[in-house]
Protein backbone atom coordinates (compact mmCIF):
# COMPACT_ATOMS: atom_id res chain seq x y z
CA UNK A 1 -1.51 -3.55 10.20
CA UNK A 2 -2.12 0.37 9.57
CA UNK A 3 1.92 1.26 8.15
CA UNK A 4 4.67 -0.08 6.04
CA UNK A 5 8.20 0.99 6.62
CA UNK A 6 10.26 -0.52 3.87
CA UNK A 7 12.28 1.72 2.07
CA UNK A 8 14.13 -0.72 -0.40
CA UNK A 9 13.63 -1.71 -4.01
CA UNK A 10 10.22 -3.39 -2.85
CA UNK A 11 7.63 -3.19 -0.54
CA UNK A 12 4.98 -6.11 0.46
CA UNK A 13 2.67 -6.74 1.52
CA UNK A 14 -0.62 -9.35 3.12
CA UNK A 15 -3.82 -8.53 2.77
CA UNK A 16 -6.83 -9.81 5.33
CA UNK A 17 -7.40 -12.50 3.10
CA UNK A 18 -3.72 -13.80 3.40
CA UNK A 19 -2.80 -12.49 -0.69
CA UNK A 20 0.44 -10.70 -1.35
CA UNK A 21 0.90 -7.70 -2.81
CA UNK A 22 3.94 -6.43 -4.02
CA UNK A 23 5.62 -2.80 -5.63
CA UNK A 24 8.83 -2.76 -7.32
CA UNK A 25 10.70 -0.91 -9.47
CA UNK A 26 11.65 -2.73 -13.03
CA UNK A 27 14.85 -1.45 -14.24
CA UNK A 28 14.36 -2.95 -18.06
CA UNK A 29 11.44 -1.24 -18.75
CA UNK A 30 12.16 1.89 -16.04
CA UNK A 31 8.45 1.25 -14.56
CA UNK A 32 7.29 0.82 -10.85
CA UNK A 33 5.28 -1.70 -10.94
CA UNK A 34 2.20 -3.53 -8.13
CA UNK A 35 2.13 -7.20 -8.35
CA UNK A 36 -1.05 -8.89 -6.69
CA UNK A 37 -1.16 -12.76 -5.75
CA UNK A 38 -4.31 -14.52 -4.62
CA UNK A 39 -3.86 -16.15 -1.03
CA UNK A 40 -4.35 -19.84 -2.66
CA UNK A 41 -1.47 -19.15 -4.93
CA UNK A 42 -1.40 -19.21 -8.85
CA UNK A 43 0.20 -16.24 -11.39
CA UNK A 44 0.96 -12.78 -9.99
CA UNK A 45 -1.36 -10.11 -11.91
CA UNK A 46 0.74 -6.77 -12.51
CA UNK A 47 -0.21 -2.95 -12.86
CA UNK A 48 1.70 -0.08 -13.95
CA UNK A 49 1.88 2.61 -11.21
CA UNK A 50 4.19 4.83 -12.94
CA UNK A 51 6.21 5.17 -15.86
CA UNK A 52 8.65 7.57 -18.25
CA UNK A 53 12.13 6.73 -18.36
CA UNK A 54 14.94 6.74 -16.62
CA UNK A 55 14.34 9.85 -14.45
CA UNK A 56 10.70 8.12 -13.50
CA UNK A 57 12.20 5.86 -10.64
CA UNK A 58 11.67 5.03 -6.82
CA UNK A 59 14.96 7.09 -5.55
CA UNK A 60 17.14 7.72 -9.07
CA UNK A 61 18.15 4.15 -8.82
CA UNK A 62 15.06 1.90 -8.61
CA UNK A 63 15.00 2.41 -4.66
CA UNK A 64 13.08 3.80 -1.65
CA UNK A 65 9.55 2.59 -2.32
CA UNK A 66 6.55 2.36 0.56
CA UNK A 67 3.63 0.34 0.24
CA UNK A 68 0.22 0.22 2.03
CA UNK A 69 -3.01 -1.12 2.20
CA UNK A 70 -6.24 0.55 3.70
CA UNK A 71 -9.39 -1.18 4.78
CA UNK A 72 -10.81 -2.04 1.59
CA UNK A 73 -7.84 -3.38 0.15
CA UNK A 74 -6.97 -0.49 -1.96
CA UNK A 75 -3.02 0.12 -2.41
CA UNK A 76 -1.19 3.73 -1.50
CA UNK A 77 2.50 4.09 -3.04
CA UNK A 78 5.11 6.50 -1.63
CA UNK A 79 8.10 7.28 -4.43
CA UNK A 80 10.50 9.77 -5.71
CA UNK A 81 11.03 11.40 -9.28
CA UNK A 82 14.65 12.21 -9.67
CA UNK A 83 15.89 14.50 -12.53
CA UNK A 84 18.89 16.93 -12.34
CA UNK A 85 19.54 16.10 -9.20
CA UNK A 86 16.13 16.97 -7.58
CA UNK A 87 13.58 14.82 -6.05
CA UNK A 88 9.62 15.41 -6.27
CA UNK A 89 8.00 12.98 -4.07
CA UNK A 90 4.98 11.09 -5.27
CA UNK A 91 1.71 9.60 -4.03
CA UNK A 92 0.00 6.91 -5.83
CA UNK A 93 -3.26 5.01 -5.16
CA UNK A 94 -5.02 2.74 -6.65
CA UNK A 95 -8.50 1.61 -5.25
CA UNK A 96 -9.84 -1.87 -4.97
CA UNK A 97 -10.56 -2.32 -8.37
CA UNK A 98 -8.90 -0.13 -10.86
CA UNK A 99 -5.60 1.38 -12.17
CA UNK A 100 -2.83 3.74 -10.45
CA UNK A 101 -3.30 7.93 -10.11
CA UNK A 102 -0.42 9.22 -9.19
CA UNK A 103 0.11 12.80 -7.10
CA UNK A 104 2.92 15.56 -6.68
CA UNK A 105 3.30 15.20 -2.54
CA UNK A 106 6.45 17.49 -2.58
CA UNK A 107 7.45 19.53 -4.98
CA UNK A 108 10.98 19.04 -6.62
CA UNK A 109 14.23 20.16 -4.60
CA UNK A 110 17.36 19.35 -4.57
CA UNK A 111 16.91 19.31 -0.22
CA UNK A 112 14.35 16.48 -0.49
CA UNK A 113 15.57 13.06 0.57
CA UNK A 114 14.37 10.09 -1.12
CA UNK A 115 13.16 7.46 1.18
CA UNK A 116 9.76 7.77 2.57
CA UNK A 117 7.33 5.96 4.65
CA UNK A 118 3.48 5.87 4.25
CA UNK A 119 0.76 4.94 6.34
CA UNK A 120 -3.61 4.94 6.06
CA UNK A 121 -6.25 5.57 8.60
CA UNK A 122 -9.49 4.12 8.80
CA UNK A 123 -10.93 7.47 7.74
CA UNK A 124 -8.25 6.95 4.51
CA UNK A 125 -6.81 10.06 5.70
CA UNK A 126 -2.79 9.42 3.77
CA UNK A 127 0.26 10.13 6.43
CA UNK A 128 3.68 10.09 5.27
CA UNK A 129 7.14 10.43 6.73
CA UNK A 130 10.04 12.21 5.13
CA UNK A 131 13.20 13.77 5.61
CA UNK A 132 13.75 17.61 4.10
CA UNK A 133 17.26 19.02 4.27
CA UNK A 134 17.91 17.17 7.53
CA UNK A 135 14.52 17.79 8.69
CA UNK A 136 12.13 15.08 9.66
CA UNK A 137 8.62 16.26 8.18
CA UNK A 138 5.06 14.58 8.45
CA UNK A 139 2.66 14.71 5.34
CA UNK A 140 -1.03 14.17 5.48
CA UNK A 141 -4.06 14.28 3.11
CA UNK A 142 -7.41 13.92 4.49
CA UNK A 143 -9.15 11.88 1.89
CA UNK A 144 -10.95 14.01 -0.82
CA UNK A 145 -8.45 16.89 0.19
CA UNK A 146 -5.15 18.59 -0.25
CA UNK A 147 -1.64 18.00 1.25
CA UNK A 148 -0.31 19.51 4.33
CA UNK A 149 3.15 18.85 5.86
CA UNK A 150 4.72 20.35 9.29
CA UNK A 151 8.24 19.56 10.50
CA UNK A 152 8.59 17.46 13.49
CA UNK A 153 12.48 17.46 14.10
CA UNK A 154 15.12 19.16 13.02
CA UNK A 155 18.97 18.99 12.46
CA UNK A 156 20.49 16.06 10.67
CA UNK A 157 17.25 13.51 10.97
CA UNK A 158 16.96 11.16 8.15
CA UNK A 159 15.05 8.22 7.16
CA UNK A 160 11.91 8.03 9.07
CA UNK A 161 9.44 5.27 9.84
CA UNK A 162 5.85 5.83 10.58
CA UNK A 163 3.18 4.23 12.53
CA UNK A 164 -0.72 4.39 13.64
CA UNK A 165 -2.04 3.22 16.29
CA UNK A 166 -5.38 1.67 17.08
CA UNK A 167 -6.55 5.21 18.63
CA UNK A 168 -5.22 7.63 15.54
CA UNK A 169 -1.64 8.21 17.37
CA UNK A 170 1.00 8.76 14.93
CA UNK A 171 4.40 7.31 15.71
CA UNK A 172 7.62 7.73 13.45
CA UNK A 173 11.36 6.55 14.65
CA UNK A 174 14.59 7.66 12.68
CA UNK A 175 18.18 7.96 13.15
CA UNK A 176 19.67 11.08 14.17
CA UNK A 177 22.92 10.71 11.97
CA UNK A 178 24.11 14.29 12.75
CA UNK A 179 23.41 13.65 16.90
CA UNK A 180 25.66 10.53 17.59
CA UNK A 181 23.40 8.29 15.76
CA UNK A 182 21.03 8.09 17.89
CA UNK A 183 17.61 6.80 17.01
CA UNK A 184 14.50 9.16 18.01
CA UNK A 185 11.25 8.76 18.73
CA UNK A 186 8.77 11.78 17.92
CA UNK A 187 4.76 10.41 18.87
CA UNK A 188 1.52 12.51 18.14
CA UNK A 189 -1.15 11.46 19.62
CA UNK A 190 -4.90 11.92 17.92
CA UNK A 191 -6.02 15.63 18.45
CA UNK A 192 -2.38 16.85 20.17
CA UNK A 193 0.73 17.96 19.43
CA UNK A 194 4.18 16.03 18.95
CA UNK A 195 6.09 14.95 21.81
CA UNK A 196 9.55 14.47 20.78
């Protein structure tokens, strides 16, 4: 599995090994926090991923997280900052072995949308899907480089999903709330432009 498309007050997920891992935001101490369980069972172990009060949460109201694994087992975060009314979206990874760093993806606006969805390649290039001010929009961050984001739909699209493929396609679904609710399906295949 390449995506995760849970936009909820958790995300899990199951390693190749069969262990659970889990991210959730903990309203009593206002922390998202990555849970890891060992495919034979026992405790959970838990990380931080982020922290800092109340405006430090997955949507405003401990909501809207994605969760990913790539290849090596590492774990990639999508979440939102809200203060005032704005949301910054964040990126968070944590390798194999080690602790959470945690990345502006979009800068704070009161037009960003909360939930997102995130997704690795095999190259750990980072893709995410958001919605923008009714605008569907596609994130991506080679690894070792910068974000870069392009809009894929516009008028009244919210709440994408995305998938990879096996051959580096990118696939996202969302409703159309503005359109008759209809649900759309924009697909990029490697190398090529969207075809919506």
């Amino acid at each position: 599995e390449r995506a995760c498309a849970v936009m909820t007050d958790n995300a899990t997920r199951r390693d190749a090994q069969g262990g659970l891992h889990l991210a959730y935001y903990d309203g009593t101490s206002n922390t998202l926090v990555y849970a890891t369980r060992a495919a034979s069972g026992g405790s959970w172990t838990k990380q931080t991923i982020a922290s800092g009060g109340s405006d430090v949460t997955p949507g405003g109201f401990g909501e809207l997280i994605s969760l990913t694994l790539d290849a090596s087992g590492g774990a990639h975060v999508s979440y939102s900052v809200t203060s005032f009314g704005a949301s910054t979206l964040m990126y968070a990874h944590r390798p194999p072995a080690g602790s959470f760093t945690s990345e502006t993806m979009v800068a704070a606006s009161s037009n960003v949308d909360k939930p997102t969805s995130i997704a690795v390649d095999g190259t750990g290039r980072i893709h995410v899907a958001y919605s923008e001010y009714n605008d569907v929009r596609y994130a991506t961050k080679p690894a070792g480089s910068t974000w870069s984001t392009v809009m894929v739909m516009s008028a009244d699209y919210t709440e994408p999903t995305i998938l990879l493929d096996a051959e580096g396609g990118v696939h996202m679904v969302f409703n159309a709330h503005g359109s008759g609710n209809d649900l759309r399906y924009p697909y990029k295949p490697a190398g090529r432009v969207w075809t919506k």
